[in-house]
C-alpha atoms as a PDB file:
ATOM      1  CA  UNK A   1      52.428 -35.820 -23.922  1.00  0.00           C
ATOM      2  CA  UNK A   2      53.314 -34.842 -27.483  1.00  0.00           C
ATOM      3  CA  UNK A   3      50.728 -33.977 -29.890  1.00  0.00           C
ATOM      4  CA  UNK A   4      50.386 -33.345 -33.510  1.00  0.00           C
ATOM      5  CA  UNK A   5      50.725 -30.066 -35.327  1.00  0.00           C
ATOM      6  CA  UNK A   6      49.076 -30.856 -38.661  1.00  0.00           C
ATOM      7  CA  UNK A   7      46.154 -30.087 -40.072  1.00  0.00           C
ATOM      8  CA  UNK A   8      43.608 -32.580 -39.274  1.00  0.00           C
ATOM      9  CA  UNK A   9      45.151 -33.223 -36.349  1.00  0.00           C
ATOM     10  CA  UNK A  10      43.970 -30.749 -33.578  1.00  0.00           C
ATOM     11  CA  UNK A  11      40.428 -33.027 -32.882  1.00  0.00           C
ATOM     12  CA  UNK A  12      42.608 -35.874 -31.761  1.00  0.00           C
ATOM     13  CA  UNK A  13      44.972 -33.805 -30.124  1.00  0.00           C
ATOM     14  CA  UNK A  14      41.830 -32.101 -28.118  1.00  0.00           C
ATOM     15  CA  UNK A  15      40.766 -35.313 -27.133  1.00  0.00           C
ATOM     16  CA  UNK A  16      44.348 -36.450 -25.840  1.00  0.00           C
ATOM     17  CA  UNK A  17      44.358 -33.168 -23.881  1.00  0.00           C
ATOM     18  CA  UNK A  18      41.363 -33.352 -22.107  1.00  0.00           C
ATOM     19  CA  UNK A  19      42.020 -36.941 -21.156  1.00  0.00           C
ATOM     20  CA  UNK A  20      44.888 -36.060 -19.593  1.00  0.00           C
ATOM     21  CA  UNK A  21      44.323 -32.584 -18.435  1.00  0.00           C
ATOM     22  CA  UNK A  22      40.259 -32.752 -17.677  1.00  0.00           C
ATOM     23  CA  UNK A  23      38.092 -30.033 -18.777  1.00  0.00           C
ATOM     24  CA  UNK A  24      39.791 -27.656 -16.913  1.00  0.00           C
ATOM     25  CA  UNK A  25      41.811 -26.498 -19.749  1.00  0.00           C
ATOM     26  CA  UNK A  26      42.093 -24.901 -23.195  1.00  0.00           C
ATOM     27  CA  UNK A  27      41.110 -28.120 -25.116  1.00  0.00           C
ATOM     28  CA  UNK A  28      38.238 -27.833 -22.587  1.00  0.00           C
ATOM     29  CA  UNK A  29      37.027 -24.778 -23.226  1.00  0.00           C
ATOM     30  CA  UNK A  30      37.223 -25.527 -27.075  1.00  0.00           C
ATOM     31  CA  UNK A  31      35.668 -28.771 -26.661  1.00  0.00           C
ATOM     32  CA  UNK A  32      32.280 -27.171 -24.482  1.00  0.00           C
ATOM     33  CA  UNK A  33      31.877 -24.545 -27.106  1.00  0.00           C
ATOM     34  CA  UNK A  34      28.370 -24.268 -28.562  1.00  0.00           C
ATOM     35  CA  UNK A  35      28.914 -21.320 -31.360  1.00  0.00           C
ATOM     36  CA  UNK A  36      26.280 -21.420 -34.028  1.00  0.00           C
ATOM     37  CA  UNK A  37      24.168 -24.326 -32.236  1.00  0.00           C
ATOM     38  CA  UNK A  38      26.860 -26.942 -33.194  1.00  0.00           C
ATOM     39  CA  UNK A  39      29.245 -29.195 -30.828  1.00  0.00           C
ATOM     40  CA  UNK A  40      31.689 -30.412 -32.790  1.00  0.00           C
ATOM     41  CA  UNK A  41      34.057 -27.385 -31.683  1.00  0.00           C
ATOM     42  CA  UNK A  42      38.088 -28.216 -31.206  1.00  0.00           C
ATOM     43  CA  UNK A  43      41.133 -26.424 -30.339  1.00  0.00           C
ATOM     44  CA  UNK A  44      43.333 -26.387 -33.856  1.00  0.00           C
ATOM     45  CA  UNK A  45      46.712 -27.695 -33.907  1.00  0.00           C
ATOM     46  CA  UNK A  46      49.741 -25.309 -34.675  1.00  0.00           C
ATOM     47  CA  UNK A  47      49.218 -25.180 -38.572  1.00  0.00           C
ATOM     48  CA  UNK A  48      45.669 -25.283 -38.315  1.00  0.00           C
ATOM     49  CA  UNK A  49      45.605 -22.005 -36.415  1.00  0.00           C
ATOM     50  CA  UNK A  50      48.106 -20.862 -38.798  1.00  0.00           C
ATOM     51  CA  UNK A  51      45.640 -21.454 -41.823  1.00  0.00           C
ATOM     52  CA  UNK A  52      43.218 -19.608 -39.180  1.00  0.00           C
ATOM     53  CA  UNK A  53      45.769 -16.773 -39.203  1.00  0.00           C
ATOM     54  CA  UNK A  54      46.163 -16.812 -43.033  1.00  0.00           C
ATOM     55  CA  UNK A  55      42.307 -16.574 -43.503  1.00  0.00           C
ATOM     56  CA  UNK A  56      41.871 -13.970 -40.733  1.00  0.00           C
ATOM     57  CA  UNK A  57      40.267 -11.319 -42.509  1.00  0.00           C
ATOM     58  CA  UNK A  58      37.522 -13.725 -44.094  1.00  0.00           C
ATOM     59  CA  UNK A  59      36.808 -15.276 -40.827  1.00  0.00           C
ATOM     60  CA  UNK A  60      37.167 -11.920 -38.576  1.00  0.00           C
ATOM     61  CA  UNK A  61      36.771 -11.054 -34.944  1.00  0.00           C
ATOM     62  CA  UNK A  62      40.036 -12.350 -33.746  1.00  0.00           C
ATOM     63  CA  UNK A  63      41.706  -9.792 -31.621  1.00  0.00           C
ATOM     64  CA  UNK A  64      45.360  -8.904 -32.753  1.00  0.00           C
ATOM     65  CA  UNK A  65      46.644 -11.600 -29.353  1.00  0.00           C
ATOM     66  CA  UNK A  66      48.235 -14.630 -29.023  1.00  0.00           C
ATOM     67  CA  UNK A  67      46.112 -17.630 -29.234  1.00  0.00           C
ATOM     68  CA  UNK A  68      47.097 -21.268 -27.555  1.00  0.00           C
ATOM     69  CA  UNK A  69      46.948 -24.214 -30.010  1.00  0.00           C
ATOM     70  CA  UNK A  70      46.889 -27.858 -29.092  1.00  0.00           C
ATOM     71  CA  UNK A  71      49.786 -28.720 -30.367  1.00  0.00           C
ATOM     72  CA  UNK A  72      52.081 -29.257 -27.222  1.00  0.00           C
ATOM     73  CA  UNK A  73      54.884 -31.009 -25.677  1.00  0.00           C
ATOM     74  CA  UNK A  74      57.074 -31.381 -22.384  1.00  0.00           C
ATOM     75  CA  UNK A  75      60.836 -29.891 -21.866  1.00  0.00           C
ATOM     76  CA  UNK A  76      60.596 -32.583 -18.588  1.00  0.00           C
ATOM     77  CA  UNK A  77      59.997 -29.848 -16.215  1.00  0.00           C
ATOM     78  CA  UNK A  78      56.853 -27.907 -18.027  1.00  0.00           C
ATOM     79  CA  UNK A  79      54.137 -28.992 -20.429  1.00  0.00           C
ATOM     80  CA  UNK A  80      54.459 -26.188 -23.424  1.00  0.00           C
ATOM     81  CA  UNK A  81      52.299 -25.386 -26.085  1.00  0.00           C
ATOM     82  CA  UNK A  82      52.503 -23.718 -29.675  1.00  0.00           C
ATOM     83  CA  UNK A  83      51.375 -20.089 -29.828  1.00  0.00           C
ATOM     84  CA  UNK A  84      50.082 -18.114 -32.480  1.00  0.00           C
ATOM     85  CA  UNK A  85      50.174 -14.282 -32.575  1.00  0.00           C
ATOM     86  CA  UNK A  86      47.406 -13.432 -34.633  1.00  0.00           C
ATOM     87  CA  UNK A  87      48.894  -9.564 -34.696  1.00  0.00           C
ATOM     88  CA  UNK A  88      51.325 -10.871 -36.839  1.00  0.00           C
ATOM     89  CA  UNK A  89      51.460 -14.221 -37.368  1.00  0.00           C
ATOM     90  CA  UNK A  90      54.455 -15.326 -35.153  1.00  0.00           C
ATOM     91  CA  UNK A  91      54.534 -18.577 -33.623  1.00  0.00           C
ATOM     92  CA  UNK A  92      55.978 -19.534 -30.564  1.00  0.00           C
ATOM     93  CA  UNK A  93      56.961 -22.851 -28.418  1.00  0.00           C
ATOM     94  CA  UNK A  94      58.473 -22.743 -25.104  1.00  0.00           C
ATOM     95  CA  UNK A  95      55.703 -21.128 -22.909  1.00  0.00           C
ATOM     96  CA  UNK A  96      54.558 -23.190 -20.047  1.00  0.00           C
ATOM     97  CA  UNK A  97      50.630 -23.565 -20.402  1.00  0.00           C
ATOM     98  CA  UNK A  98      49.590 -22.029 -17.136  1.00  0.00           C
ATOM     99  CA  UNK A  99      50.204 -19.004 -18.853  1.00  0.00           C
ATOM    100  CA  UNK A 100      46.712 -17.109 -19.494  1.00  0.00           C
ATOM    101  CA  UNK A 101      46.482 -16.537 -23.637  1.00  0.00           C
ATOM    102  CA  UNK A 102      43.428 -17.194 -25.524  1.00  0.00           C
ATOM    103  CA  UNK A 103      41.277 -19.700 -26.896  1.00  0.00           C
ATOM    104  CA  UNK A 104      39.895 -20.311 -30.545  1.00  0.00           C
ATOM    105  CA  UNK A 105      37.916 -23.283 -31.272  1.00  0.00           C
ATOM    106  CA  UNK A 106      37.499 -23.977 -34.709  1.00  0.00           C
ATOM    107  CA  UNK A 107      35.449 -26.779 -36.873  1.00  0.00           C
ATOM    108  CA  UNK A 108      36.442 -28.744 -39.172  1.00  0.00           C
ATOM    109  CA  UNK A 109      37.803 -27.506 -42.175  1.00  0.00           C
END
């Protein structure tokens, strides 16, 4: 399954994930998020958790780790997600997603 990496596009990607994947995974976790009272939570695409990066020290508490995205594809053996260090900003593709990394779900922007 290939997803977006835009902004604006991590919500549908979420969705796609979960359909596939059940709530069992990262887009699952994002999704059943209930921060602040609201459940309109979502795991961000590749360049939305990039802008997520950019902003970090107005948002704060994100741990200097690498976060999953929902941006994600298949080499025909794994499924592989986008990474995003938020140490210092380096992204990465290639990982297989049974990998343990963390989870931000964000709203929309």
């Amino acid at each position: 399954m290939l997803t977006g990496t835009g902004i604006g596009s991590g919500r549908a990607n979420t969705t796609a994930i979960i359909k596939m994947c059940g709530k069992q995974s990262a887009a699952g976790a994002a999704k059943a998020y209930r921060g602040g009272g609201k459940a309109d939570w979502f795991l961000p695409s590749q360049d939305e958790l990039n802008a997520l990066y950019e902003q970090r020290g107005v948002v704060g508490g994100l741990a200097s780790d690498f976060f999953w995205s929902s941006s994600q594809g298949s080499d025909g053996i794994f499924f592989r997600a986008w990474l995003q260090s938020f140490g210092d900003g380096y992204q990465s593709y290639g990982l297989p997603k049974f990998l343990d990394f963390r989870v931000r779900p964000v709203r929309a922007f």
